[in-house]
Protein backbone atom coordinates (compact mmCIF):
# COMPACT_ATOMS: atom_id res chain seq x y z
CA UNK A 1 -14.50 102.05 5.34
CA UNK A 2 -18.06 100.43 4.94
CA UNK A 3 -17.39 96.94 3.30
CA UNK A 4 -19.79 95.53 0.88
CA UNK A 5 -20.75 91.57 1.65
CA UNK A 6 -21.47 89.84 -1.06
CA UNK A 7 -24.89 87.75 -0.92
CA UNK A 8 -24.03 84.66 -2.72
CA UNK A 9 -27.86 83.08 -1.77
CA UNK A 10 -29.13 86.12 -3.55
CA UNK A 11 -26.75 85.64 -6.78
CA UNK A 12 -27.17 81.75 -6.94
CA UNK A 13 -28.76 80.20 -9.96
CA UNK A 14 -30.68 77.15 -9.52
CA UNK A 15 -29.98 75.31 -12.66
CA UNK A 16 -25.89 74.96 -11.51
CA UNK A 17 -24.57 71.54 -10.66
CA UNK A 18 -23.17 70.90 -7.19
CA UNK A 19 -19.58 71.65 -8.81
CA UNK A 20 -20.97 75.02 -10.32
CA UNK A 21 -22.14 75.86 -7.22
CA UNK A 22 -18.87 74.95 -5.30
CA UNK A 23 -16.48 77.05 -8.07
CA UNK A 24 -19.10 80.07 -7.98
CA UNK A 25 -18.60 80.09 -4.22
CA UNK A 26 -14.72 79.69 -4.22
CA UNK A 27 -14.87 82.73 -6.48
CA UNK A 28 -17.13 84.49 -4.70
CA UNK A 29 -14.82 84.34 -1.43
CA UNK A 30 -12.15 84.92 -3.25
CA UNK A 31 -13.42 88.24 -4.66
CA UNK A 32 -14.92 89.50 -1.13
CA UNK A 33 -12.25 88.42 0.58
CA UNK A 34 -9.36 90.91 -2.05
CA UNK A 35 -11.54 92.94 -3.80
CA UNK A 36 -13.88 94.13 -0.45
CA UNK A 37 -12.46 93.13 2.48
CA UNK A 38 -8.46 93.59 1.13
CA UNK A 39 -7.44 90.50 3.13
CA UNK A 40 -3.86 90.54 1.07
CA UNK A 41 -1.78 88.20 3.00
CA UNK A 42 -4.91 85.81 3.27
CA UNK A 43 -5.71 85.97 -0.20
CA UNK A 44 -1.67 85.09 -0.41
CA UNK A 45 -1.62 82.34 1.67
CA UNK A 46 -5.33 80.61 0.51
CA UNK A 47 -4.94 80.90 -3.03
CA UNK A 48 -2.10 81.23 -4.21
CA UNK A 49 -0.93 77.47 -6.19
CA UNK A 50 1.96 78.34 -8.30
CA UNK A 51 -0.39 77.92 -11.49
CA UNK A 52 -2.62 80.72 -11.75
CA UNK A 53 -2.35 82.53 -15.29
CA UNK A 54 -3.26 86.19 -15.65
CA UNK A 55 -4.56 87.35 -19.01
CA UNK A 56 -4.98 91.19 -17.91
CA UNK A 57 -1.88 92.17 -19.31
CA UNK A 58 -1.55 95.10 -17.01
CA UNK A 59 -1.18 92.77 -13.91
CA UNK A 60 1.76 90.52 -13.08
CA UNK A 61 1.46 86.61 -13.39
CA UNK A 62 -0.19 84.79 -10.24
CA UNK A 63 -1.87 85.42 -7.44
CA UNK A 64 0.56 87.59 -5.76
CA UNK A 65 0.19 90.11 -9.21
CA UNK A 66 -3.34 90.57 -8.47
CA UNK A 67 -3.21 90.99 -5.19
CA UNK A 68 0.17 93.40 -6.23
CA UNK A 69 -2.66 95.53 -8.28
CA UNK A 70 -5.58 95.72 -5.98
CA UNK A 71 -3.46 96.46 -3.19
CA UNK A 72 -2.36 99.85 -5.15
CA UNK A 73 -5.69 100.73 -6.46
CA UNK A 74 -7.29 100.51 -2.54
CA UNK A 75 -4.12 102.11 -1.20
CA UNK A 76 -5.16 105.29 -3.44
CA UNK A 77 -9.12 104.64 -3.41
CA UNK A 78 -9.34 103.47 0.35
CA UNK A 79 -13.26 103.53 -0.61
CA UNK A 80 -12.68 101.25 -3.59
CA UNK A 81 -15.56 98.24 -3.19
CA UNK A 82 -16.37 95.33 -6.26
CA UNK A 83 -19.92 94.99 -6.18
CA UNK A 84 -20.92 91.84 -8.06
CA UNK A 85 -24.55 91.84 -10.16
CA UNK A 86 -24.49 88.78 -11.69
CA UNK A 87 -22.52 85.25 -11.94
CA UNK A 88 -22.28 82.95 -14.66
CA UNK A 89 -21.41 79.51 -14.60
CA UNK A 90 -20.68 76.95 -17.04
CA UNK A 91 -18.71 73.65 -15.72
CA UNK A 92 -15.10 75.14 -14.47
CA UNK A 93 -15.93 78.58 -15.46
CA UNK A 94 -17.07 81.10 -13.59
CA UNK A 95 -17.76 85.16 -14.87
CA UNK A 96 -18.40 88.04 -12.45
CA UNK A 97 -20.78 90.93 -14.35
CA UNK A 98 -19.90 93.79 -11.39
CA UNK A 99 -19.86 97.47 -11.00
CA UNK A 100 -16.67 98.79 -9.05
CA UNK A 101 -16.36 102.05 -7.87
CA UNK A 102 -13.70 104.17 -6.19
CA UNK A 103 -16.17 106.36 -4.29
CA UNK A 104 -18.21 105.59 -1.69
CA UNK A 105 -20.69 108.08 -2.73
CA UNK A 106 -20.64 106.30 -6.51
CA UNK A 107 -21.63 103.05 -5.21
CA UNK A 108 -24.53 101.87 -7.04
CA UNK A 109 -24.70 104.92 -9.10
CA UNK A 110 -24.51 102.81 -12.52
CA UNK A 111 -23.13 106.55 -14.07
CA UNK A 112 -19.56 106.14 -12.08
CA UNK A 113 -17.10 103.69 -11.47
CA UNK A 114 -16.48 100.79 -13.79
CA UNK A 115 -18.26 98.14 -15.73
CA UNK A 116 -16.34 94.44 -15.09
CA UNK A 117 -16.65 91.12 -16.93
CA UNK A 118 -14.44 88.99 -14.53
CA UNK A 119 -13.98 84.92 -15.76
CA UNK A 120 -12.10 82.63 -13.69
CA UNK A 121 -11.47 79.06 -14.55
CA UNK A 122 -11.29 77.06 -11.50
CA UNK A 123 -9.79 73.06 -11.50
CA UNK A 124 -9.37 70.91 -8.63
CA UNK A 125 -10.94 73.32 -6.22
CA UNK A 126 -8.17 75.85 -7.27
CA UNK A 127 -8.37 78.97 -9.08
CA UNK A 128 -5.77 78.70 -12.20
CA UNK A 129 -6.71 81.76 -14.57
CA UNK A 130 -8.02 84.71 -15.08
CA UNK A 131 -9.49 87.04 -17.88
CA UNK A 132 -11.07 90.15 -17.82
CA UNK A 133 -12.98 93.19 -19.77
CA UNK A 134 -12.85 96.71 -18.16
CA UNK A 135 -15.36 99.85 -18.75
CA UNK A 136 -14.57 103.01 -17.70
CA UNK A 137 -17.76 104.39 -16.89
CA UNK A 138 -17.57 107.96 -16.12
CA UNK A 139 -14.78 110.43 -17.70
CA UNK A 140 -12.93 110.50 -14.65
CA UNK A 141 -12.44 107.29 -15.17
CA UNK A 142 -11.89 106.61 -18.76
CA UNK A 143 -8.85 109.21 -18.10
CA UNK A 144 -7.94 107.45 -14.94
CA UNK A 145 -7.29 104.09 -17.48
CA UNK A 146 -5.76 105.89 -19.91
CA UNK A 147 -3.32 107.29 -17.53
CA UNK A 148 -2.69 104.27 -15.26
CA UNK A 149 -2.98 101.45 -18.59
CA UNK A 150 -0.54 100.06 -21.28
CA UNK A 151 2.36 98.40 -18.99
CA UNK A 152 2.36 95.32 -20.13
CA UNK A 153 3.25 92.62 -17.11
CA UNK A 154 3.00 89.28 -17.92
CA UNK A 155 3.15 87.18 -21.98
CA UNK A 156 -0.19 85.17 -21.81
CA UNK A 157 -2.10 87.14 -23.65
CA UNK A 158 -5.24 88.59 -23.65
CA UNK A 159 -7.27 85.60 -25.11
């Protein structure tokens, strides 16, 4: 499997504070290290804080649910990758714009995979929630979600 790096010097905004830029890092690690390199048991042991809430309904609570998901989605897409386009910062919060695709052929092709609005809040140097938004891109996909979607795994909420 080819592993995409994430370039955080070439995502970096210049207007963030030293904390921004600290919490945009911690994310960015955290994402290459699950979503790209599929570090599970580091992800486990460096993250995980007994306070992270999970607002995608479809994933268990904490760290250990997301790393519960991604671990079955590269198990059946060993090619699966989370390439991110954009970060957005504002004090503790920190939002991923990506394109993930299950293909390694699909990767950058912005007709396949799926469209992801990722926000994080981080506190303390710690990452304690999570939201997302999901587009199926292609119809493969769309029927992928419809197949794979509705269990619902944790009571936070969406919002």
């Amino acid at each position: 499997m080819d592993i995409i790096k994430l370039n955080f010097d070439q995502l970096k905004k210049d207007h963030w504070s030293e904390q921004e830029t600290a919490n945009a890092k911690l994310i960015l690690e955290f994402v290459q290290r699950i979503m790209n390199n599929h570090e599970f048991d580091v992800v486990i042991q460096k993250y995980s804080n007994g306070s992270y809430i999970q607002h995608n309904r479809n994933m268990n609570d904490g760290i250990a649910g997301v790393v519960e998901t991604v671990k079955q989605v590269a198990t059946r897409f060993p090619d699966y990758t989370y390439d991110v386009k954009q970060i957005l910062v504002d004090g503790d919060y920190v939002t991923f714009h990506s394109h993930a695709t299950v293909n390694k052929k699909h990767r950058g092709n912005d007709k396949k995979g799926f469209n992801i609005m990722d926000t994080w809040k981080v506190k303390n140097g710690q990452i304690v929630e999570h939201w997302d938004a999901i587009q199926p891109i292609n119809g493969f996909m769309r029927f992928y979600s419809w197949l794979t979607g509705g269990a619902i795994r944790n009571a936070n909420g969406v919002f």
